[in-house]
Protein backbone atom coordinates (compact mmCIF):
# COMPACT_ATOMS: atom_id res chain seq x y z
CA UNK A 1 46.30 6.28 11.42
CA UNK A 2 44.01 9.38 11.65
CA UNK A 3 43.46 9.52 8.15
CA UNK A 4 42.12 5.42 8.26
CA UNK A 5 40.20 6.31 11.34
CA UNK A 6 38.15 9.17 9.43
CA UNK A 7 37.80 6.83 5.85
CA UNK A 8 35.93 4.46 8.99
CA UNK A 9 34.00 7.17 10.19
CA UNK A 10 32.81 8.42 6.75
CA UNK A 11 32.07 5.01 5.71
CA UNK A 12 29.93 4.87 8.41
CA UNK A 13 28.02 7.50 8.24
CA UNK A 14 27.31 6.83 4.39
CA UNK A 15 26.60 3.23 5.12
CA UNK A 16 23.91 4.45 7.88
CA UNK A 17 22.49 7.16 5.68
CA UNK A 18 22.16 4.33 3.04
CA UNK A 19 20.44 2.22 5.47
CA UNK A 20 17.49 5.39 5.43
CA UNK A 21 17.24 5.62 2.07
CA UNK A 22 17.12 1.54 1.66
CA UNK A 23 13.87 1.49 4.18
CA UNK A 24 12.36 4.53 2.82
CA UNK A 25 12.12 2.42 -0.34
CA UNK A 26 11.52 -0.84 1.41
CA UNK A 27 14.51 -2.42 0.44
CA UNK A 28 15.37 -4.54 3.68
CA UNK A 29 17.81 -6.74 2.49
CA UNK A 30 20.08 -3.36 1.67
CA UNK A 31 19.38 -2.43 5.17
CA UNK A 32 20.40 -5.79 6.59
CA UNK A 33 23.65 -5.56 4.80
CA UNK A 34 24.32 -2.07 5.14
CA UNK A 35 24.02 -2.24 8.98
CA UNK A 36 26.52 -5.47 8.77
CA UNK A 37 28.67 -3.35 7.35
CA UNK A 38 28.36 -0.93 9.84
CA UNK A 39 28.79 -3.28 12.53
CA UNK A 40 32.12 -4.22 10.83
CA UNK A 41 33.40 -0.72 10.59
CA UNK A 42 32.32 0.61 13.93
CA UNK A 43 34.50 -2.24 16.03
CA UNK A 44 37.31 -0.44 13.66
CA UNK A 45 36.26 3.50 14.36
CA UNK A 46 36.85 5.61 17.32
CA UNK A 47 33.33 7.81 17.47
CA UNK A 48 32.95 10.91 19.11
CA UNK A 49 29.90 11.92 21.36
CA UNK A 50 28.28 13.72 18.35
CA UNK A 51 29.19 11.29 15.50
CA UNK A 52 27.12 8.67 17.97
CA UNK A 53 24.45 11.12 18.10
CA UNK A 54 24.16 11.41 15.04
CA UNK A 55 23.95 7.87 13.84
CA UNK A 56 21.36 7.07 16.73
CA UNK A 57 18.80 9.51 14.99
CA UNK A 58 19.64 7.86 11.42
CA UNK A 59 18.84 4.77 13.25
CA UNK A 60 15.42 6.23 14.26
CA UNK A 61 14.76 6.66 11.58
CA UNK A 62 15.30 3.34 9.92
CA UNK A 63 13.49 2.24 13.13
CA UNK A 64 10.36 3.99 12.64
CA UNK A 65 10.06 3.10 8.91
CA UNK A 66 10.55 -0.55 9.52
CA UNK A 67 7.49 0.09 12.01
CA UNK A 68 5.53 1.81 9.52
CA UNK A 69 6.07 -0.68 6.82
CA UNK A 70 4.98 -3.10 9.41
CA UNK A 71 2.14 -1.43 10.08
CA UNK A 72 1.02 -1.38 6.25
CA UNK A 73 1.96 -4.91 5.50
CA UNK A 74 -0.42 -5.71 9.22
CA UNK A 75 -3.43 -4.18 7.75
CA UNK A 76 -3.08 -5.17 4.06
CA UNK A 77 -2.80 -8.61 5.72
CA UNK A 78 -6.16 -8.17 7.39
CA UNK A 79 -7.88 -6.77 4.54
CA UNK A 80 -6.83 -10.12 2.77
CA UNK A 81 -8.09 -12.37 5.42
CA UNK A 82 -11.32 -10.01 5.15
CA UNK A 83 -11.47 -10.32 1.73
CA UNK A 84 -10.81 -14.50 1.44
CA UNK A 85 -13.38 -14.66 4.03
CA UNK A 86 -16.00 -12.56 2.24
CA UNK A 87 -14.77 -14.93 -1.09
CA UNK A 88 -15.74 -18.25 1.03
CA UNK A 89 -19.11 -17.03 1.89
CA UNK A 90 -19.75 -16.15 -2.01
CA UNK A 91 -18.34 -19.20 -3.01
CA UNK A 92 -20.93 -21.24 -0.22
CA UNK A 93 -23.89 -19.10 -1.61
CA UNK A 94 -23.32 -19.93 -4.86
CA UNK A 95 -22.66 -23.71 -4.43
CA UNK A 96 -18.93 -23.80 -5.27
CA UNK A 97 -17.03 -26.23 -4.26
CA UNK A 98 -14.91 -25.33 -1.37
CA UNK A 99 -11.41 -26.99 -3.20
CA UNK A 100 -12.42 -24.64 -6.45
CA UNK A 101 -9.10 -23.17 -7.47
CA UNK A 102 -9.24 -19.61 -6.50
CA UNK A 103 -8.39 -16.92 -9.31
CA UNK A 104 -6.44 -13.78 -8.37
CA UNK A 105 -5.23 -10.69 -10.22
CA UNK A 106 -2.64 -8.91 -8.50
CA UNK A 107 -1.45 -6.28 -10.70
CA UNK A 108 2.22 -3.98 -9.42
C-alpha cells in the first residue's frame, strides 16, 4: 500500500511540475489536463505538510504565468483595437468604403 501511495505522490508532483513547464510555453490545454489529473490522483494520495508546500508554490507559479500571459494577450488586444481604429480613420480619409474587405498579414 505504501509503495502505491508514493507512485501517487510522484505522479503528482511530475504532473504539477508539468503543469509549469506547459504555461511557461503557453500550452493551456496541457495545463487543464495535467491539473485534472492531479485532481484525480490527489483524492487517492496521502500528502504530507511539505509535499503540500511544495505543490502550492508550483501552483504559483502556474498562477502567475497564466496572469502574465493575460496580461500580454490584454495589451496586444488593445494595440489591435488601436490599430483597427487608426485603419478606419485612413480608410474615411481616403474615401473607402467602410464594408471594404480588410487585408491582414499576420506572420508566426
Amino acid at each position: 500500500m505504501t509503495s502505491s501511495r508514493n507512485d501517487h505522490q510522484a505522479e503528482i508532483v511530475q504532473l504539477t511540475q508539468a503543469a509549469v513547464e506547459a504555461a511557461q510555453l503557453g500550452q493551456w490545454d496541457v495545463v487543464i489536463r495535467c491539473y485534472q489529473d492531479r485532481g484525480e490522483l490527489l483524492e487517492a494520495a496521502g500528502l504530507s505538510a511539505l509535499q503540500k508546500a511544495e505543490l502550492l508554490k508550483l501552483d504559483g507559479q502556474v498562477r502567475d504565468q497564466a496572469q502574465t500571459t493575460q496580461s500580454v494577450l490584454t495589451s496586444l488586444l488593445g494595440d489591435v483595437a488601436a490599430t483597427r481604429h487608426r485603419l478606419q480613420g485612413l480608410r474615411q480619409r481616403l474615401g473607402v468604403p467602410a464594408l471594404a474587405p480588410e487585408a491582414m498579414s499576420v506572420e508566426a
